[in-house]
C-alpha atoms as a PDB file:
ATOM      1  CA  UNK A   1       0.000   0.000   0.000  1.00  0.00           C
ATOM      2  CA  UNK A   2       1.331   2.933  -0.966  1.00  0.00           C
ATOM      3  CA  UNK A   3      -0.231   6.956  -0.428  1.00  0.00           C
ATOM      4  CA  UNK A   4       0.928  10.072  -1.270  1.00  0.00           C
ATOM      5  CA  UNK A   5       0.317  14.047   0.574  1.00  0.00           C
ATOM      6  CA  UNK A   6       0.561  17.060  -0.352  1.00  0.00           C
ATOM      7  CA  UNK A   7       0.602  20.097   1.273  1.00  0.00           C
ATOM      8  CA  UNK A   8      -0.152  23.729  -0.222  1.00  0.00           C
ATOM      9  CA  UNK A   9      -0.608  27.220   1.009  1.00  0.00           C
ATOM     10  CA  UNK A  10      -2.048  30.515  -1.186  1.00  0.00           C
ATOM     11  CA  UNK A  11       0.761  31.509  -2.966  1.00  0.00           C
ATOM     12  CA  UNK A  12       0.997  35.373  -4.123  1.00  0.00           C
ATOM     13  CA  UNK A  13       1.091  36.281  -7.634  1.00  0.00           C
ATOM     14  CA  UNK A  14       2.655  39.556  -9.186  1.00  0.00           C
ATOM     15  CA  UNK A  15       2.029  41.212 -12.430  1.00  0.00           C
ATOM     16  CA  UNK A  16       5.633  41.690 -13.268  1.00  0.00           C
ATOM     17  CA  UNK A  17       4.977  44.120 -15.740  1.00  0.00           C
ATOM     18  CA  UNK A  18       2.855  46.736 -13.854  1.00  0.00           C
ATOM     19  CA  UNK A  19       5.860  46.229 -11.188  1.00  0.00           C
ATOM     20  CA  UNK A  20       8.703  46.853 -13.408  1.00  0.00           C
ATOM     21  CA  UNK A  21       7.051  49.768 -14.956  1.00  0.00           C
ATOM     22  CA  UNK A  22       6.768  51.570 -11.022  1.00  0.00           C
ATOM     23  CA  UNK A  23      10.432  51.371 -11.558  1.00  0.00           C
ATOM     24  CA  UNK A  24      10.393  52.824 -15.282  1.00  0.00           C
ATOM     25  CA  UNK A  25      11.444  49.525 -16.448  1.00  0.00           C
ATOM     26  CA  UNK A  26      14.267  48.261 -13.646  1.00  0.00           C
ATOM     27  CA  UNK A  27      14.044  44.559 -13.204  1.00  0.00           C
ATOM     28  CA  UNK A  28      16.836  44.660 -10.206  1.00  0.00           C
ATOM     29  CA  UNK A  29      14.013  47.329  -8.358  1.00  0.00           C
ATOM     30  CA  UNK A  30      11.139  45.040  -9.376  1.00  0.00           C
ATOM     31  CA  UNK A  31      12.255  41.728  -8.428  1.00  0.00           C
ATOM     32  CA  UNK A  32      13.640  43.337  -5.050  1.00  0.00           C
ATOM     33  CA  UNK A  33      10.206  44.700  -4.399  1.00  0.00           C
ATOM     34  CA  UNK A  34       8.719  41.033  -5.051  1.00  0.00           C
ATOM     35  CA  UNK A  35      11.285  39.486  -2.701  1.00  0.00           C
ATOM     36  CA  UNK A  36      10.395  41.923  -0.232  1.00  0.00           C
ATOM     37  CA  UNK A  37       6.459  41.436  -0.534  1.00  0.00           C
ATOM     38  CA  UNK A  38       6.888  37.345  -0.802  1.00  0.00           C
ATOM     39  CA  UNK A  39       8.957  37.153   2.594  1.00  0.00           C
ATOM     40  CA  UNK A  40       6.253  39.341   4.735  1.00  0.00           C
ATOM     41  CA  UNK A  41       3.342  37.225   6.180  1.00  0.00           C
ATOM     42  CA  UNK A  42       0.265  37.480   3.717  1.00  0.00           C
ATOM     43  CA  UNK A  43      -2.265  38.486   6.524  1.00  0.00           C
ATOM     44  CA  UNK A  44       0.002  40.961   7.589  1.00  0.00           C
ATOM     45  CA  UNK A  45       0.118  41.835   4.074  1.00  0.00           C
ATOM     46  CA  UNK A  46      -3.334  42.544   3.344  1.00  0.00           C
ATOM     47  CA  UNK A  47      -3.826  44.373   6.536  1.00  0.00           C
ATOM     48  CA  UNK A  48      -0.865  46.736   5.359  1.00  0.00           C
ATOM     49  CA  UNK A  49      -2.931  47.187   1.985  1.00  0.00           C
ATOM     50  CA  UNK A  50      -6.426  47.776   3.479  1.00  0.00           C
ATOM     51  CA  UNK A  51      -5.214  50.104   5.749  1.00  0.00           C
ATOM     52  CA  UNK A  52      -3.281  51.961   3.094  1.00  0.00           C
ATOM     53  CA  UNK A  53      -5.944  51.825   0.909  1.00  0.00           C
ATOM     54  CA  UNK A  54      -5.025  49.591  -1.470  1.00  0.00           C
ATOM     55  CA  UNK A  55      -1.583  50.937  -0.891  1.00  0.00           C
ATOM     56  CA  UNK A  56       1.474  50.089   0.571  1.00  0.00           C
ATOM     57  CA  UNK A  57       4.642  51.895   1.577  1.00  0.00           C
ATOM     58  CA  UNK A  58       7.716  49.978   0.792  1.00  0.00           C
ATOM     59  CA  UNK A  59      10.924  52.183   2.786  1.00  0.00           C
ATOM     60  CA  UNK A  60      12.454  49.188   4.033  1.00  0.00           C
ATOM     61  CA  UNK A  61      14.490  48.144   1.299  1.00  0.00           C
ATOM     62  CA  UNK A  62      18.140  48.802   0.898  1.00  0.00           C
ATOM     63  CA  UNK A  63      19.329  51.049  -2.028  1.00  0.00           C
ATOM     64  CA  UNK A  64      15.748  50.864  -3.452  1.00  0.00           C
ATOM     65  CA  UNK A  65      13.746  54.087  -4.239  1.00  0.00           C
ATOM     66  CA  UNK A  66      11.387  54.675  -1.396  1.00  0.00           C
ATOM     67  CA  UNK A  67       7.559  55.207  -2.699  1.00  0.00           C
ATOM     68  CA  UNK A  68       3.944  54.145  -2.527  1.00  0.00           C
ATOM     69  CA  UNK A  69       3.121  51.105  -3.948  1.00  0.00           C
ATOM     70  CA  UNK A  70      -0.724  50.015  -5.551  1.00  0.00           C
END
């Protein structure tokens, strides 16, 4: 007898394209913006963007432009 399991979580998804063009086109911004987003806890997440309005402000990262992010 054999079985298998699998375990899963929600997983985010980006539109990498709307998020490289907040950074007029800079892939090193974007994908250190996604990093950033992916290692924060997703409740804590969508708190941040329902308080913000469907905003959030991303000051945290290192060498990164500083801004509001929709």
């Amino acid at each position: 007898m054999s079985f298998a399991i699998t375990l899963a979580r929600p997983a985010l998804m980006f539109n990498s394209e709307a998020i490289i063009s907040l950074f007029a086109g800079d892939k090193t911004f974007a994908h250190n913006l996604k990093t950033y987003l992916l290692s924060k806890d997703q409740l804590n997440l969508k708190f941040e963007f329902e308080d913000g309005n469907g905003k959030i402000k991303d000051d945290s990262i290192e060498q990164q432009p500083a801004g509001e992010k929709s």
